[in-house]
Protein backbone atom coordinates (compact mmCIF):
# COMPACT_ATOMS: atom_id res chain seq x y z
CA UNK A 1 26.15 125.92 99.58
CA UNK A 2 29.52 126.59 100.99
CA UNK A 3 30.72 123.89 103.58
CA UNK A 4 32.92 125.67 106.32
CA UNK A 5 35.66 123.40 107.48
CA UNK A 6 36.84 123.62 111.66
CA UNK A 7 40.09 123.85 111.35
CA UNK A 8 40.24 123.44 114.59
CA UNK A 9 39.19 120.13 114.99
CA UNK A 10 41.02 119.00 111.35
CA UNK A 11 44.04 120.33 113.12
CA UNK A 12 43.63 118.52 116.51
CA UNK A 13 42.71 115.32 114.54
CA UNK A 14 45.95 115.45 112.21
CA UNK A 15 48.22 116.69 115.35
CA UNK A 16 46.89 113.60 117.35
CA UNK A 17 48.09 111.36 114.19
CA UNK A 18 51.52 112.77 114.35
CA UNK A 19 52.09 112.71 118.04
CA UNK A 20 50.53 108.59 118.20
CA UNK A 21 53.01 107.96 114.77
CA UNK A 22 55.97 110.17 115.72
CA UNK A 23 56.09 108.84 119.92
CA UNK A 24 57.30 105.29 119.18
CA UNK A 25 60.11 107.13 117.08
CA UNK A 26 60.74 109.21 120.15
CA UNK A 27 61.00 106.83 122.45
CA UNK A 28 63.62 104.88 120.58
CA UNK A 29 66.39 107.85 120.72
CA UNK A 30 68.33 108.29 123.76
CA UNK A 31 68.37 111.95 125.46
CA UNK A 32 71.46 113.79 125.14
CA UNK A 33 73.03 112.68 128.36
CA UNK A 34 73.10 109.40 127.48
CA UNK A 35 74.46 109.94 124.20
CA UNK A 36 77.07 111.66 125.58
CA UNK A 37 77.78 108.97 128.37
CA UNK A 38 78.54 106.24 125.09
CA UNK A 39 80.12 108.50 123.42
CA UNK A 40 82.59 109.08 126.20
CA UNK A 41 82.54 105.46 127.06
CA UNK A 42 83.34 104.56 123.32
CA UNK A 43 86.17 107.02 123.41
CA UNK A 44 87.58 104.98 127.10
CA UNK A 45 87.99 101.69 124.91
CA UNK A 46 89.50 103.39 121.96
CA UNK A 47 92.08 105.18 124.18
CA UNK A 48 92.29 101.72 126.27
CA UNK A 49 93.27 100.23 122.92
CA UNK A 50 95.54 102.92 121.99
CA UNK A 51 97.82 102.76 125.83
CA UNK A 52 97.51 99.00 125.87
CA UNK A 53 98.88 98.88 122.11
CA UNK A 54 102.01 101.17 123.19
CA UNK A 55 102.16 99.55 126.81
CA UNK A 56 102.45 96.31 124.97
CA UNK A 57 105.23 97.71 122.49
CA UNK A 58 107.06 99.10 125.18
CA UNK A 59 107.26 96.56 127.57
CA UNK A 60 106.23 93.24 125.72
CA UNK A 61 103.06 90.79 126.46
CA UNK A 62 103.64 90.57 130.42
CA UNK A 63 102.36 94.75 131.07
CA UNK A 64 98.89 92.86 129.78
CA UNK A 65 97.14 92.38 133.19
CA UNK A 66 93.42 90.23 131.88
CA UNK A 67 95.48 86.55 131.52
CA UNK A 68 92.49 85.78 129.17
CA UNK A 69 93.39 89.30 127.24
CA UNK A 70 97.41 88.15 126.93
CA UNK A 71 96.37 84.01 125.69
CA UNK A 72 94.69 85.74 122.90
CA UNK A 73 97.88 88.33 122.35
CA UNK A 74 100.05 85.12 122.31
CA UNK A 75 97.61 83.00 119.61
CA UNK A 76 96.70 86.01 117.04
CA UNK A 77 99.01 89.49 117.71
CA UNK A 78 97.95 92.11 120.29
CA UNK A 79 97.23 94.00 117.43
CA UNK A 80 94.31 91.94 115.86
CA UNK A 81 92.97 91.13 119.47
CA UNK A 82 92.70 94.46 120.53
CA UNK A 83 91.60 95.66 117.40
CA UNK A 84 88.55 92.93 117.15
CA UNK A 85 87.90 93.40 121.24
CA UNK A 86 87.49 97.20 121.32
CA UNK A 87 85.40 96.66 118.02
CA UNK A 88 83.06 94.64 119.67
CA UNK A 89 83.38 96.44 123.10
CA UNK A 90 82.40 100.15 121.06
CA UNK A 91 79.25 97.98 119.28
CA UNK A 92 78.02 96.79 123.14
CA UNK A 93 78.35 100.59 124.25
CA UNK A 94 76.18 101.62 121.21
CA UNK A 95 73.60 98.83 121.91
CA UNK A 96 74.04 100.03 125.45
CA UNK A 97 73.05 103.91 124.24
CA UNK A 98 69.85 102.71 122.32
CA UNK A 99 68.38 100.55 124.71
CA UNK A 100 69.19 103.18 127.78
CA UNK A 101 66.11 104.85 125.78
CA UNK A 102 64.21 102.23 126.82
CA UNK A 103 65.47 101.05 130.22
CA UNK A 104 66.64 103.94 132.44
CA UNK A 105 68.65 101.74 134.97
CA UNK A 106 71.29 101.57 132.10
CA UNK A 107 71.76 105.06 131.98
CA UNK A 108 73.28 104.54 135.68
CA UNK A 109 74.96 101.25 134.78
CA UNK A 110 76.55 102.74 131.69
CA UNK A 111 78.15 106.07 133.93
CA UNK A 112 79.30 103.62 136.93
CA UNK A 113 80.78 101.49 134.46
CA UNK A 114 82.49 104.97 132.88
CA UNK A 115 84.06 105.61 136.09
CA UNK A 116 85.37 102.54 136.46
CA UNK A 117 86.77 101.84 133.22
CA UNK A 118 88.16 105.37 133.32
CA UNK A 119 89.80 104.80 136.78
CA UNK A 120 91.00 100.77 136.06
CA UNK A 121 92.01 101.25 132.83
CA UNK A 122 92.84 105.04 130.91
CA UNK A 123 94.32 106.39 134.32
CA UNK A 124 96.98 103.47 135.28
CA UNK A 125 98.23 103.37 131.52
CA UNK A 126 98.49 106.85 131.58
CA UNK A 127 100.82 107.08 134.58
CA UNK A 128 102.43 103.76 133.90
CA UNK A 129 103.35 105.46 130.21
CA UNK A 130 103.78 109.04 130.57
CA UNK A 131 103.77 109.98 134.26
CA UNK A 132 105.81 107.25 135.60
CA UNK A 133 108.78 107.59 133.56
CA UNK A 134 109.58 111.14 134.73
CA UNK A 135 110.14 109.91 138.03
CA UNK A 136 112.90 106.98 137.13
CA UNK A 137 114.65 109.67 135.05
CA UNK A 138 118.17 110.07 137.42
């Protein structure tokens, strides 16, 4: 005798296995908007790096506003200490990204704190370097 299978009911089972296995998997990866929120954010400190590197160049230790920022320019190079701080600042936003999965206040935190890093930092080394300068020219 022929045993008929339910598929059905092999099918729900298995599905129910994937769904309980593949949920915790799920739950660790960020949605898109998020993602995109670090990513941006990562992209903040590497320009921040970038203007504060040719700030510095251009007009010496002193165009360093954080007086905690310029001690460790004086003791190791602006290079290394930016290089090391936006290093660790890019790892934080990346921890930041994975646990927003998890905690959905971060998602905010992390977009305020965009704003304000883009508005405190990329926009006044952007005019102080590039903008600026057209206007003393005379």
């Amino acid at each position: 005798m022929q045993q008929s299978w339910n598929t059905e009911f092999d099918k729900g089972r298995f599905q129910h296995a994937v769904d309980y296995l593949a949920s915790p998997m799920s739950a660790l990866l960020p949605a898109r908007s998020v993602i995109e929120i670090g990513v941006l954010l990562m992209l903040f400190q590497a320009m921040d790096g970038v203007l504060t590197t040719i700030g510095i160049n251009r007009f010496g230790l002193a165009a360093e506003g954080n007086p905690v920022l310029r001690q460790l320019m004086v003791e190791f190079g602006h290079i290394p200490t930016l290089t090391i701080l936006k290093s660790t600042a890019i790892i934080i936003v990346l921890a930041l990204t994975l646990i927003a999965a998890r905690l959905p206040w971060v998602k905010n935190a992390m977009s305020a704190l965009t704003c304000l890093y883009f508005f405190t930092a990329i926009v006044p080394w952007t005019y102080i370097l590039f903008i600026k300068p057209f206007f003393l020219i005379g």
